[in-house]
PDB file of N, CA and C in Angstrom:
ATOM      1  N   UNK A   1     107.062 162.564  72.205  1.00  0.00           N
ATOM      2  CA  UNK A   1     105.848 162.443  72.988  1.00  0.00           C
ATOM      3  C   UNK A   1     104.680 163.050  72.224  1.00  0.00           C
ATOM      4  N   UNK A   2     103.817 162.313  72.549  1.00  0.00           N
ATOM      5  CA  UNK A   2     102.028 162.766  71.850  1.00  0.00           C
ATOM      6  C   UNK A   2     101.619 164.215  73.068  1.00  0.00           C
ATOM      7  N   UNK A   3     100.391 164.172  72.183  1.00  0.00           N
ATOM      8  CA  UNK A   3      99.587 165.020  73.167  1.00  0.00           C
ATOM      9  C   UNK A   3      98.813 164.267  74.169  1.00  0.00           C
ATOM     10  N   UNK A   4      98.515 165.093  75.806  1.00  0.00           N
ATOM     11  CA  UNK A   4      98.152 164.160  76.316  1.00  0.00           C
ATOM     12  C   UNK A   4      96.767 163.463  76.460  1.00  0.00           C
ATOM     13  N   UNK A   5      96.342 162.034  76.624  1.00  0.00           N
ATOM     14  CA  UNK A   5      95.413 161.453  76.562  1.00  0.00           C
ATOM     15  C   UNK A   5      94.568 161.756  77.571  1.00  0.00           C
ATOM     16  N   UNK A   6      93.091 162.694  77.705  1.00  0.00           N
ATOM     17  CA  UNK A   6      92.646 162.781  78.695  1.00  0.00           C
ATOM     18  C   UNK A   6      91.145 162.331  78.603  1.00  0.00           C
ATOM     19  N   UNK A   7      91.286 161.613  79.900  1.00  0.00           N
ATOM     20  CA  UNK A   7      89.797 160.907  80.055  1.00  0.00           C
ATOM     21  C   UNK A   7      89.236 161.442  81.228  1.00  0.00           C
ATOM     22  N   UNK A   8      87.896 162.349  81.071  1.00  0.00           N
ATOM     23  CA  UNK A   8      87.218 162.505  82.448  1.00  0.00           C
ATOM     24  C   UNK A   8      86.033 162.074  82.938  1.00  0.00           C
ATOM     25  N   UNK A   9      85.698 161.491  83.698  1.00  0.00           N
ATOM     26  CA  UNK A   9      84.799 160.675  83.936  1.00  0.00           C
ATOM     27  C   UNK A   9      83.999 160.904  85.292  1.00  0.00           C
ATOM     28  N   UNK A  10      82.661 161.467  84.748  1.00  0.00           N
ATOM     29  CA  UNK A  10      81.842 162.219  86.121  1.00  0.00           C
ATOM     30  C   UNK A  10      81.435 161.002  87.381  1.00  0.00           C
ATOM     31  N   UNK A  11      80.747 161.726  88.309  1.00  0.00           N
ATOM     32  CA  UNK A  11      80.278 160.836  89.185  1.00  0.00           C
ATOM     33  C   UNK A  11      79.473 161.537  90.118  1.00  0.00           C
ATOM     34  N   UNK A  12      78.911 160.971  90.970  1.00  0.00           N
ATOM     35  CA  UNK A  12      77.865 161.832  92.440  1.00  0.00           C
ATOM     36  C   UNK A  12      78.475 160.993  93.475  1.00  0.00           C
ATOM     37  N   UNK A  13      79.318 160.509  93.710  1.00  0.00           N
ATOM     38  CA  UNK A  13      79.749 159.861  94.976  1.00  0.00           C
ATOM     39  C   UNK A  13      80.049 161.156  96.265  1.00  0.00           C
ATOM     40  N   UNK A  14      80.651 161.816  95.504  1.00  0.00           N
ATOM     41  CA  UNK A  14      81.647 162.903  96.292  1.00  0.00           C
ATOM     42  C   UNK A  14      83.087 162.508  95.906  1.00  0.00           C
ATOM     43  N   UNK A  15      83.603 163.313  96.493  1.00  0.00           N
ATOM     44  CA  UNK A  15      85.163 163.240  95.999  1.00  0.00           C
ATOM     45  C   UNK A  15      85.622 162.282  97.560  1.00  0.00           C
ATOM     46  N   UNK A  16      85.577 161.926  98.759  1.00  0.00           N
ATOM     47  CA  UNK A  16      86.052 161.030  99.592  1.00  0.00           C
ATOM     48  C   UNK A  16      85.648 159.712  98.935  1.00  0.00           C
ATOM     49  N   UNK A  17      84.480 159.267  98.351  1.00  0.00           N
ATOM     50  CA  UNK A  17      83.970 158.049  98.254  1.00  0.00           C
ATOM     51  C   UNK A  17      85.029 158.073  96.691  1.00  0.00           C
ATOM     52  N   UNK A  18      84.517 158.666  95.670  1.00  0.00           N
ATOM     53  CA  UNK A  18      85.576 158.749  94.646  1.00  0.00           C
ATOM     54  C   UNK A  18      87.181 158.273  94.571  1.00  0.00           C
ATOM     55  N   UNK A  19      87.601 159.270  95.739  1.00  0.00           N
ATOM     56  CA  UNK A  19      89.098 158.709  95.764  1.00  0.00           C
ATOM     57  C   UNK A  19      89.264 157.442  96.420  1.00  0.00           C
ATOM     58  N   UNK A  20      88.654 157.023  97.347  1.00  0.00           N
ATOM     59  CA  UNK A  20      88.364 156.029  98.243  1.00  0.00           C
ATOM     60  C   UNK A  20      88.381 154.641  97.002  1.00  0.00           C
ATOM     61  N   UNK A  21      87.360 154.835  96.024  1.00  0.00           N
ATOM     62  CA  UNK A  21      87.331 153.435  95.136  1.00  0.00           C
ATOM     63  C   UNK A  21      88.796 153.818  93.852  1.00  0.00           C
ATOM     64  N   UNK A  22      89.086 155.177  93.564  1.00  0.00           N
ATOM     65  CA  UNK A  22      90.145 154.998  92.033  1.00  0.00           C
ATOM     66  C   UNK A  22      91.675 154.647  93.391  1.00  0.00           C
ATOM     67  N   UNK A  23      91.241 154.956  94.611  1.00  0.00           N
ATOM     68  CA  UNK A  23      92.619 153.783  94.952  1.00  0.00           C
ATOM     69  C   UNK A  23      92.450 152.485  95.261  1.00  0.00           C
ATOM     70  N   UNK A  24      91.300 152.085  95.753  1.00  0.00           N
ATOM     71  CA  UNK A  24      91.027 150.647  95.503  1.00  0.00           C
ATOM     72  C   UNK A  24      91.365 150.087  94.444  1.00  0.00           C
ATOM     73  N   UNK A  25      91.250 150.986  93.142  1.00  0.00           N
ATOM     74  CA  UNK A  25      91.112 150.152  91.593  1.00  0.00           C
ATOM     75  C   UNK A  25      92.863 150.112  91.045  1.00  0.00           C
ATOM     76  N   UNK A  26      93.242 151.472  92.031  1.00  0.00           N
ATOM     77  CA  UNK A  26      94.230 151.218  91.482  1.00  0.00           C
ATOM     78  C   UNK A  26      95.226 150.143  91.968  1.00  0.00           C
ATOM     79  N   UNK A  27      95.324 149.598  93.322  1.00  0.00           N
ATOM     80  CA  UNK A  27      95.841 148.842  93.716  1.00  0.00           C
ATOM     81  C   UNK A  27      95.199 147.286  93.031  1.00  0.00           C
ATOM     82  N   UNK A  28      93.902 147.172  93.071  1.00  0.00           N
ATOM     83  CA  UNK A  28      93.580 145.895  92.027  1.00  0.00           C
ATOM     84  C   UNK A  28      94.039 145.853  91.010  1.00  0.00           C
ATOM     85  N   UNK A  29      94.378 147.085  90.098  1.00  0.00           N
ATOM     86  CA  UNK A  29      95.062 147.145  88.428  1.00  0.00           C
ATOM     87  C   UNK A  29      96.304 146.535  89.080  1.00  0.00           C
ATOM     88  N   UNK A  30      97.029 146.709  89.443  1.00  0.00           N
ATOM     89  CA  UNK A  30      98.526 146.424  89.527  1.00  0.00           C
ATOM     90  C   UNK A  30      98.548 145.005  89.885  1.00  0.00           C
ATOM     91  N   UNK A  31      97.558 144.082  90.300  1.00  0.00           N
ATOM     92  CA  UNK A  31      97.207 142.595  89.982  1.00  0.00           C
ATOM     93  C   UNK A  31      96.728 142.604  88.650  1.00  0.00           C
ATOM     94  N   UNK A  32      95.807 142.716  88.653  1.00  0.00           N
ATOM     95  CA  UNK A  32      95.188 142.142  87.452  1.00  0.00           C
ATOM     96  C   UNK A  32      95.569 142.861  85.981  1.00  0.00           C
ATOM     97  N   UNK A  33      96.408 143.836  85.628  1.00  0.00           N
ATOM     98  CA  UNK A  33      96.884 144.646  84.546  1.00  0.00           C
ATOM     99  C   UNK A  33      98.412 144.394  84.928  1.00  0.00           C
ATOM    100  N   UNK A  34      99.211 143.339  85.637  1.00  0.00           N
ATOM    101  CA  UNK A  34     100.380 143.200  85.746  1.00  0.00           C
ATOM    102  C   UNK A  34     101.674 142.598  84.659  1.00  0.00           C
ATOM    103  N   UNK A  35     100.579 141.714  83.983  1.00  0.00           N
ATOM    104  CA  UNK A  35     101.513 141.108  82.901  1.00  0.00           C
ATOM    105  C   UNK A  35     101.710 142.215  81.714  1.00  0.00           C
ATOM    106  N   UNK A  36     100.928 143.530  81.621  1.00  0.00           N
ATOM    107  CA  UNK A  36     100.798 144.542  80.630  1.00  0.00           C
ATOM    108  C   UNK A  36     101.678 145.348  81.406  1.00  0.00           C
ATOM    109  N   UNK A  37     101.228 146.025  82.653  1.00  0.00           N
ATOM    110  CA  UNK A  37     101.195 147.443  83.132  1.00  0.00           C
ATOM    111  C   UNK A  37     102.231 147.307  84.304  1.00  0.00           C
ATOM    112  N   UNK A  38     103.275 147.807  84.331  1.00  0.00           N
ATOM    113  CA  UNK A  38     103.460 148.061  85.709  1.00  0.00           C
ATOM    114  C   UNK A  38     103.822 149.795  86.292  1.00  0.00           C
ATOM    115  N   UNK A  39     103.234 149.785  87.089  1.00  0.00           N
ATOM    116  CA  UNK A  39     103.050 151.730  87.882  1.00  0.00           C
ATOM    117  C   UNK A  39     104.653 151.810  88.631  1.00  0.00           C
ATOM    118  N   UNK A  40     105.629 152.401  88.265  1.00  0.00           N
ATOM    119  CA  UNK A  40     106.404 152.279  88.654  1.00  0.00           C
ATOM    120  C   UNK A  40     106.605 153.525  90.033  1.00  0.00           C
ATOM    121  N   UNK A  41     105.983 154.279  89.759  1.00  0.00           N
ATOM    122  CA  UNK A  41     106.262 155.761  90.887  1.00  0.00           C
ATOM    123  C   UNK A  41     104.605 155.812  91.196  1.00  0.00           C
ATOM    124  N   UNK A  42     104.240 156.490  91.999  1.00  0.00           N
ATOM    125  CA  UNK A  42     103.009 156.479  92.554  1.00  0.00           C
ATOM    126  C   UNK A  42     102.905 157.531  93.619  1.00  0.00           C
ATOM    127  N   UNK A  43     102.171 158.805  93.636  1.00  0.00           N
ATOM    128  CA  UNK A  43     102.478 159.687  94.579  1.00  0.00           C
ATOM    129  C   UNK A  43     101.571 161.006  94.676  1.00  0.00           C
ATOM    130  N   UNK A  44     101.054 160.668  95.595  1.00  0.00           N
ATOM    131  CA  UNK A  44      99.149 161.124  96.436  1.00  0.00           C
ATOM    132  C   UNK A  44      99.302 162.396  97.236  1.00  0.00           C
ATOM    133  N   UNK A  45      99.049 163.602  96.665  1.00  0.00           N
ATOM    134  CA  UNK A  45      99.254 164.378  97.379  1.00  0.00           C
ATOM    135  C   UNK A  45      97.527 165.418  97.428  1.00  0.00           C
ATOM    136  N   UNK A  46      97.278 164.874  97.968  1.00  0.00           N
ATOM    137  CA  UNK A  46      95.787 164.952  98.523  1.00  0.00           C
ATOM    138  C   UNK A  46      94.638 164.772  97.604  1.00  0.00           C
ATOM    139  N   UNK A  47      94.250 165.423  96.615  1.00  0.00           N
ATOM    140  CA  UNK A  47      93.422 164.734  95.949  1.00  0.00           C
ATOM    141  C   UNK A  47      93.964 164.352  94.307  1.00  0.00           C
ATOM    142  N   UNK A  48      95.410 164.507  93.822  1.00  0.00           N
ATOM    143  CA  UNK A  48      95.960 164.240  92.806  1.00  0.00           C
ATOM    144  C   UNK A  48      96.751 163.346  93.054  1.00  0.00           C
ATOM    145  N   UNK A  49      97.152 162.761  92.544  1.00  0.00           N
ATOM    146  CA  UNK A  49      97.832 161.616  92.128  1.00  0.00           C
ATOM    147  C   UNK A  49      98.818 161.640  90.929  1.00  0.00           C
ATOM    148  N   UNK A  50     100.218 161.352  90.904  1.00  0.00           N
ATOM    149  CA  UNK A  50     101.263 161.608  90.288  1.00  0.00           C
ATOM    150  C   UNK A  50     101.718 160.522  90.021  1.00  0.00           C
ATOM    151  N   UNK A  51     102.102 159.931  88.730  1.00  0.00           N
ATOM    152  CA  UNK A  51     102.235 158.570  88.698  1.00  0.00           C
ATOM    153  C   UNK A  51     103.453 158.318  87.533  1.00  0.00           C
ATOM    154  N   UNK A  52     104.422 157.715  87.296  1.00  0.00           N
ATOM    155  CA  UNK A  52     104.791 157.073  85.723  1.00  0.00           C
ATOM    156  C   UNK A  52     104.226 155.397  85.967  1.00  0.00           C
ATOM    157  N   UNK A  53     104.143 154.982  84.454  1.00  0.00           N
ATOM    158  CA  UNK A  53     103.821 153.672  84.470  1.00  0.00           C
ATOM    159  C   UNK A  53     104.682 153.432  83.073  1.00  0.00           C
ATOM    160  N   UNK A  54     104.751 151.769  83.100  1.00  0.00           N
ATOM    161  CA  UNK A  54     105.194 151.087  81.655  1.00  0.00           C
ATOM    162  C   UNK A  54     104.801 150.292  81.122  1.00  0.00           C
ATOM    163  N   UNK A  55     104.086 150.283  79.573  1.00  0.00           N
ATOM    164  CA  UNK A  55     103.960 149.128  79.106  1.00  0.00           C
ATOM    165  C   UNK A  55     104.478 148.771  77.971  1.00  0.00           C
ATOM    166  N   UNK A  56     104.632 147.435  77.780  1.00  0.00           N
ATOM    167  CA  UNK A  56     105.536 147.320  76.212  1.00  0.00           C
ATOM    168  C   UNK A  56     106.496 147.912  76.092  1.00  0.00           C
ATOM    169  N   UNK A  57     107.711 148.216  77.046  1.00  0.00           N
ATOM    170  CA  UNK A  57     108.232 148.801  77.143  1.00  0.00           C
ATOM    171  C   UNK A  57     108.608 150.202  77.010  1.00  0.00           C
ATOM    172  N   UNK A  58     107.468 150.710  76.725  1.00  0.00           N
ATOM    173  CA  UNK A  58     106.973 152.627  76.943  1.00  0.00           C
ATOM    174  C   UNK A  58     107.284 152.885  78.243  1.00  0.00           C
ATOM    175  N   UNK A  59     107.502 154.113  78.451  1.00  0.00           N
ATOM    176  CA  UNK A  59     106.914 154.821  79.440  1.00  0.00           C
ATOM    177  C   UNK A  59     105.982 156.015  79.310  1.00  0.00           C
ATOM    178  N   UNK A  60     105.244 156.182  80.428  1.00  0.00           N
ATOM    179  CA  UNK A  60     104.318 157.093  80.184  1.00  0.00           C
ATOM    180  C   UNK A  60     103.901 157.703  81.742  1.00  0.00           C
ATOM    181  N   UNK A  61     103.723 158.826  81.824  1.00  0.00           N
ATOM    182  CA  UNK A  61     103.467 159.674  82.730  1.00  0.00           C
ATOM    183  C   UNK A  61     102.220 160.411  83.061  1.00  0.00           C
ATOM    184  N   UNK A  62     101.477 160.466  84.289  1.00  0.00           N
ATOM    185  CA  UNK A  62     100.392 161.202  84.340  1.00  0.00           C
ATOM    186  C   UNK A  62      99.841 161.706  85.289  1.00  0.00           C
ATOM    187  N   UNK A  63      98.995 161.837  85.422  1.00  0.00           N
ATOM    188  CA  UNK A  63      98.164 162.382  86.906  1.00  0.00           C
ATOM    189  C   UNK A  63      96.558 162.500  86.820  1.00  0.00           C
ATOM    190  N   UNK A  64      96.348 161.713  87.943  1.00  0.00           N
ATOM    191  CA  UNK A  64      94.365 161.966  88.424  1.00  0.00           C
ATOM    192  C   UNK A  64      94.424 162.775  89.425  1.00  0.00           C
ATOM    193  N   UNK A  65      93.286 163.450  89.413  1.00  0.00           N
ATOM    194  CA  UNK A  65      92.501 164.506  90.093  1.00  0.00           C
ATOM    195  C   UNK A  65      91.337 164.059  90.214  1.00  0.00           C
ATOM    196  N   UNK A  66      90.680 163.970  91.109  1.00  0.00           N
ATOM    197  CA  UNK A  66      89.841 163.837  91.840  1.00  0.00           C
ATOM    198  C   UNK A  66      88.554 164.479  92.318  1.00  0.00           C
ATOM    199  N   UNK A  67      87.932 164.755  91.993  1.00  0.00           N
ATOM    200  CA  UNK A  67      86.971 166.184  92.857  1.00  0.00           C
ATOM    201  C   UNK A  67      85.614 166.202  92.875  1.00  0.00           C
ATOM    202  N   UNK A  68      84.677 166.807  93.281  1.00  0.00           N
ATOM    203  CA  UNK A  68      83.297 166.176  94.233  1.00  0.00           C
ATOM    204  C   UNK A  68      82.601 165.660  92.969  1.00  0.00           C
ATOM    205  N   UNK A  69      82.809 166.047  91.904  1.00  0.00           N
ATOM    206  CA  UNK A  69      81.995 165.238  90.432  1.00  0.00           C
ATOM    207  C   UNK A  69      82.445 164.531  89.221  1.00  0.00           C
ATOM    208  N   UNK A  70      83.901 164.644  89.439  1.00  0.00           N
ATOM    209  CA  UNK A  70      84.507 163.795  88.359  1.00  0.00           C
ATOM    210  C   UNK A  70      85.418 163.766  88.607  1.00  0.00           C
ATOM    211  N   UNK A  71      86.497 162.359  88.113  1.00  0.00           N
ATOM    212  CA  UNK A  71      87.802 161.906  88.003  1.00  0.00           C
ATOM    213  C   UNK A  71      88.326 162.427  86.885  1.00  0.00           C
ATOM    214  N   UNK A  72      89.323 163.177  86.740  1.00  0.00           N
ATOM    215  CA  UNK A  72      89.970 163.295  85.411  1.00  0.00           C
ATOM    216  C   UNK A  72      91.193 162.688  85.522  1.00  0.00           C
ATOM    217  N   UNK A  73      91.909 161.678  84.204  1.00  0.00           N
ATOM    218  CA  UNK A  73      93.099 161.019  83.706  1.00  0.00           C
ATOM    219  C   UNK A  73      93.678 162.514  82.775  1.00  0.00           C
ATOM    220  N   UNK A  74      94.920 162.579  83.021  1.00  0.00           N
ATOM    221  CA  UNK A  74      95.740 163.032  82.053  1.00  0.00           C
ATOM    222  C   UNK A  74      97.025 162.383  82.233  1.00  0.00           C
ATOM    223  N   UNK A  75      97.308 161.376  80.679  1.00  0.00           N
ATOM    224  CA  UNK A  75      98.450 160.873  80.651  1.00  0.00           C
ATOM    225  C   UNK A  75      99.421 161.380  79.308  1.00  0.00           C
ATOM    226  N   UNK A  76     100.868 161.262  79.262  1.00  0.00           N
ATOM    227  CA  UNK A  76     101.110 161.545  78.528  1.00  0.00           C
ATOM    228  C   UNK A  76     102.084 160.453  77.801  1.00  0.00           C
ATOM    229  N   UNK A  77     101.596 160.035  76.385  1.00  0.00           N
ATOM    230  CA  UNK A  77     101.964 158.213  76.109  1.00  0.00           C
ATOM    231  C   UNK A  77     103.234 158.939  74.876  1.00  0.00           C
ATOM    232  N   UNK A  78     104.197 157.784  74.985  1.00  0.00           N
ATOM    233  CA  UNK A  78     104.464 157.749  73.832  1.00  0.00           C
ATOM    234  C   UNK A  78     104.488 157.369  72.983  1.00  0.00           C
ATOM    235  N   UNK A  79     105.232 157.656  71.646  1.00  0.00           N
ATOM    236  CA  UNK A  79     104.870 157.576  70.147  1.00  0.00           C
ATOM    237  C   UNK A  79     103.644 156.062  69.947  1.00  0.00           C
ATOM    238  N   UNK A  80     104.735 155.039  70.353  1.00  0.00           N
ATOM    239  CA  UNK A  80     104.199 152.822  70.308  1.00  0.00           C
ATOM    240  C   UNK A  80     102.759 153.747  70.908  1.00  0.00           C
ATOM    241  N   UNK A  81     103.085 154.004  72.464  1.00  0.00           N
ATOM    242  CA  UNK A  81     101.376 153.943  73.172  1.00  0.00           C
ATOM    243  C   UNK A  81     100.321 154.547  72.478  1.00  0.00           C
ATOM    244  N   UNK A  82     100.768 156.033  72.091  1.00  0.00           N
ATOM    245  CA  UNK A  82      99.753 156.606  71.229  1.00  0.00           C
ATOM    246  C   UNK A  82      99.045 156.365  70.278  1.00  0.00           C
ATOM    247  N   UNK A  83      99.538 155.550  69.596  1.00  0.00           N
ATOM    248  CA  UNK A  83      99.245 154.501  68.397  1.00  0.00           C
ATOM    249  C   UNK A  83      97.825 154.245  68.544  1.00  0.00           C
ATOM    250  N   UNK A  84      97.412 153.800  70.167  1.00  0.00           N
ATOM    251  CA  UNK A  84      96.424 152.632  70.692  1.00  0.00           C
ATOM    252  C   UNK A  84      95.557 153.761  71.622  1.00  0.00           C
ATOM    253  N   UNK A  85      95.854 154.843  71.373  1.00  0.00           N
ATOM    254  CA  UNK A  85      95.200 156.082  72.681  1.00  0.00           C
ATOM    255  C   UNK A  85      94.112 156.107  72.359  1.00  0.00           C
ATOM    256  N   UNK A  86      93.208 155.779  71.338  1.00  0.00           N
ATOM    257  CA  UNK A  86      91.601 155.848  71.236  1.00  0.00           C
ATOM    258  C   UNK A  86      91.042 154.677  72.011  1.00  0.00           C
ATOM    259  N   UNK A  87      92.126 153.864  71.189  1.00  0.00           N
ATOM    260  CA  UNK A  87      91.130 151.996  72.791  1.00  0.00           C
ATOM    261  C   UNK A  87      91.815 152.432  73.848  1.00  0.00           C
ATOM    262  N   UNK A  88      92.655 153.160  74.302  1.00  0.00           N
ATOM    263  CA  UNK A  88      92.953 153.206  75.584  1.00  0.00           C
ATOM    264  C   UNK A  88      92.005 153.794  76.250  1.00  0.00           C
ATOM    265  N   UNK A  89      91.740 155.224  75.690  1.00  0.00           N
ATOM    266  CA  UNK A  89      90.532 156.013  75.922  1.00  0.00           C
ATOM    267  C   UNK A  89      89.125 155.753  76.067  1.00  0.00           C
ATOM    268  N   UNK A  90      88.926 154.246  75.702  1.00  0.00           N
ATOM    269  CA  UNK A  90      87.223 153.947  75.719  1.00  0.00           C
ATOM    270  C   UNK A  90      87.858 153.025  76.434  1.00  0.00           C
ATOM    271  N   UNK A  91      88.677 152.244  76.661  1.00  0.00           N
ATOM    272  CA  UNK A  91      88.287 151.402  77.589  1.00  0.00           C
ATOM    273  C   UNK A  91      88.550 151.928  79.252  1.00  0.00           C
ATOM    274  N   UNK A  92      89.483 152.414  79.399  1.00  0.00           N
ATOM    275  CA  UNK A  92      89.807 153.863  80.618  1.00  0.00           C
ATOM    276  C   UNK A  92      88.751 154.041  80.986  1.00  0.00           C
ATOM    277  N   UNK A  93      87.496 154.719  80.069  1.00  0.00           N
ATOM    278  CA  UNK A  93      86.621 155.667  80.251  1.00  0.00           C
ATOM    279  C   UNK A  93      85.295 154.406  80.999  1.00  0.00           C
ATOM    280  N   UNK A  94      85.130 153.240  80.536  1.00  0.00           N
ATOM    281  CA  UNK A  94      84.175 152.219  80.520  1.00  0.00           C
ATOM    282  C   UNK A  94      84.486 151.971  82.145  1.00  0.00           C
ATOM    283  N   UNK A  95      85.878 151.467  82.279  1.00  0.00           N
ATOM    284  CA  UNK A  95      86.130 150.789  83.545  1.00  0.00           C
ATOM    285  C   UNK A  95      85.815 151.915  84.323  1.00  0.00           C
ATOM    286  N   UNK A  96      86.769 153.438  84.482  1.00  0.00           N
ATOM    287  CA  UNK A  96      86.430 153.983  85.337  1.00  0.00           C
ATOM    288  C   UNK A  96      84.896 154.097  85.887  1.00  0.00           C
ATOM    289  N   UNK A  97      83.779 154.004  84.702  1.00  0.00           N
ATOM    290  CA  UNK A  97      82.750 154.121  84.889  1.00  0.00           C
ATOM    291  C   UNK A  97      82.325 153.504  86.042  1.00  0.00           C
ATOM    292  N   UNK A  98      81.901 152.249  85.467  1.00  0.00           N
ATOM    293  CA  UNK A  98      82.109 150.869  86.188  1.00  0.00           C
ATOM    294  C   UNK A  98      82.626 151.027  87.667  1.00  0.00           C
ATOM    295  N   UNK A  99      83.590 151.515  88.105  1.00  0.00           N
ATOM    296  CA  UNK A  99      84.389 151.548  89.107  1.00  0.00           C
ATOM    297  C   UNK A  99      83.423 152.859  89.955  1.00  0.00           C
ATOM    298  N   UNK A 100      83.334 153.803  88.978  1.00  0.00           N
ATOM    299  CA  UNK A 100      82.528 154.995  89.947  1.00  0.00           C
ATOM    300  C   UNK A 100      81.152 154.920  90.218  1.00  0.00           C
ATOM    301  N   UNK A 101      80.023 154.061  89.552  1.00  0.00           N
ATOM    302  CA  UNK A 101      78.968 153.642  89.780  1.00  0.00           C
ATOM    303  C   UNK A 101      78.650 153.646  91.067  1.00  0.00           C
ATOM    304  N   UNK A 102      77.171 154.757  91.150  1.00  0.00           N
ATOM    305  CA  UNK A 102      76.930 154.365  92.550  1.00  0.00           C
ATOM    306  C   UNK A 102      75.963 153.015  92.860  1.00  0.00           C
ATOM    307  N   UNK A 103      76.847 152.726  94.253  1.00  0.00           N
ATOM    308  CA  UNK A 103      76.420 151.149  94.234  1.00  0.00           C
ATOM    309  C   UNK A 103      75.702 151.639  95.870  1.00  0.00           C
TER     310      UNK A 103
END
């Protein structure tokens, strides 16, 4: 295993409106990131989130946190995933954006 990949990504929503859209997004990822990604464990214990996922046959493990100004990702990829952890990391960082935008 690498070190872990962490992406944090601010916001002014608050942390209800915050968690409110990274579970919206996350239930849309698991459509639309399905032929790549699938979240195999998933598990919300108030404002963190506990997760493994697989792709390319990796696994990888992590957890979001949530809180009144920023989302933080910490995942932990292995060796294949890590390879790709800088585009994972800008593109992570873009969408979440995107996703936390106040609208």
């Amino acid at each position: 295993m690498s070190d872990p990949l962490i992406v944090t990504i601010p916001h002014r929503l608050g942390k209800d409106e915050a968690l409110r859209r990274i579970k919206a997004g996350i239930t849309r990822g698991r459509t639309e990131f399905a032929r790549l990604l699938t979240i195999e464990n998933e598990s919300w214990s108030g404002d963190r989130l506990t997760f493994s996922a697989s792709a390319l046959g990796q696994r990888a493990s992590g957890i979001i946190d949530v809180t009144e100004g920023a989302v933080r990702l910490e995942v932990t990829l292995p060796w294949l995933l890590a390879r790709f952890a800088h585009a994972v990391q800008r593109v992570v960082g873009q969408k979440g954006q995107l996703l936390l935008e106040k609208k």
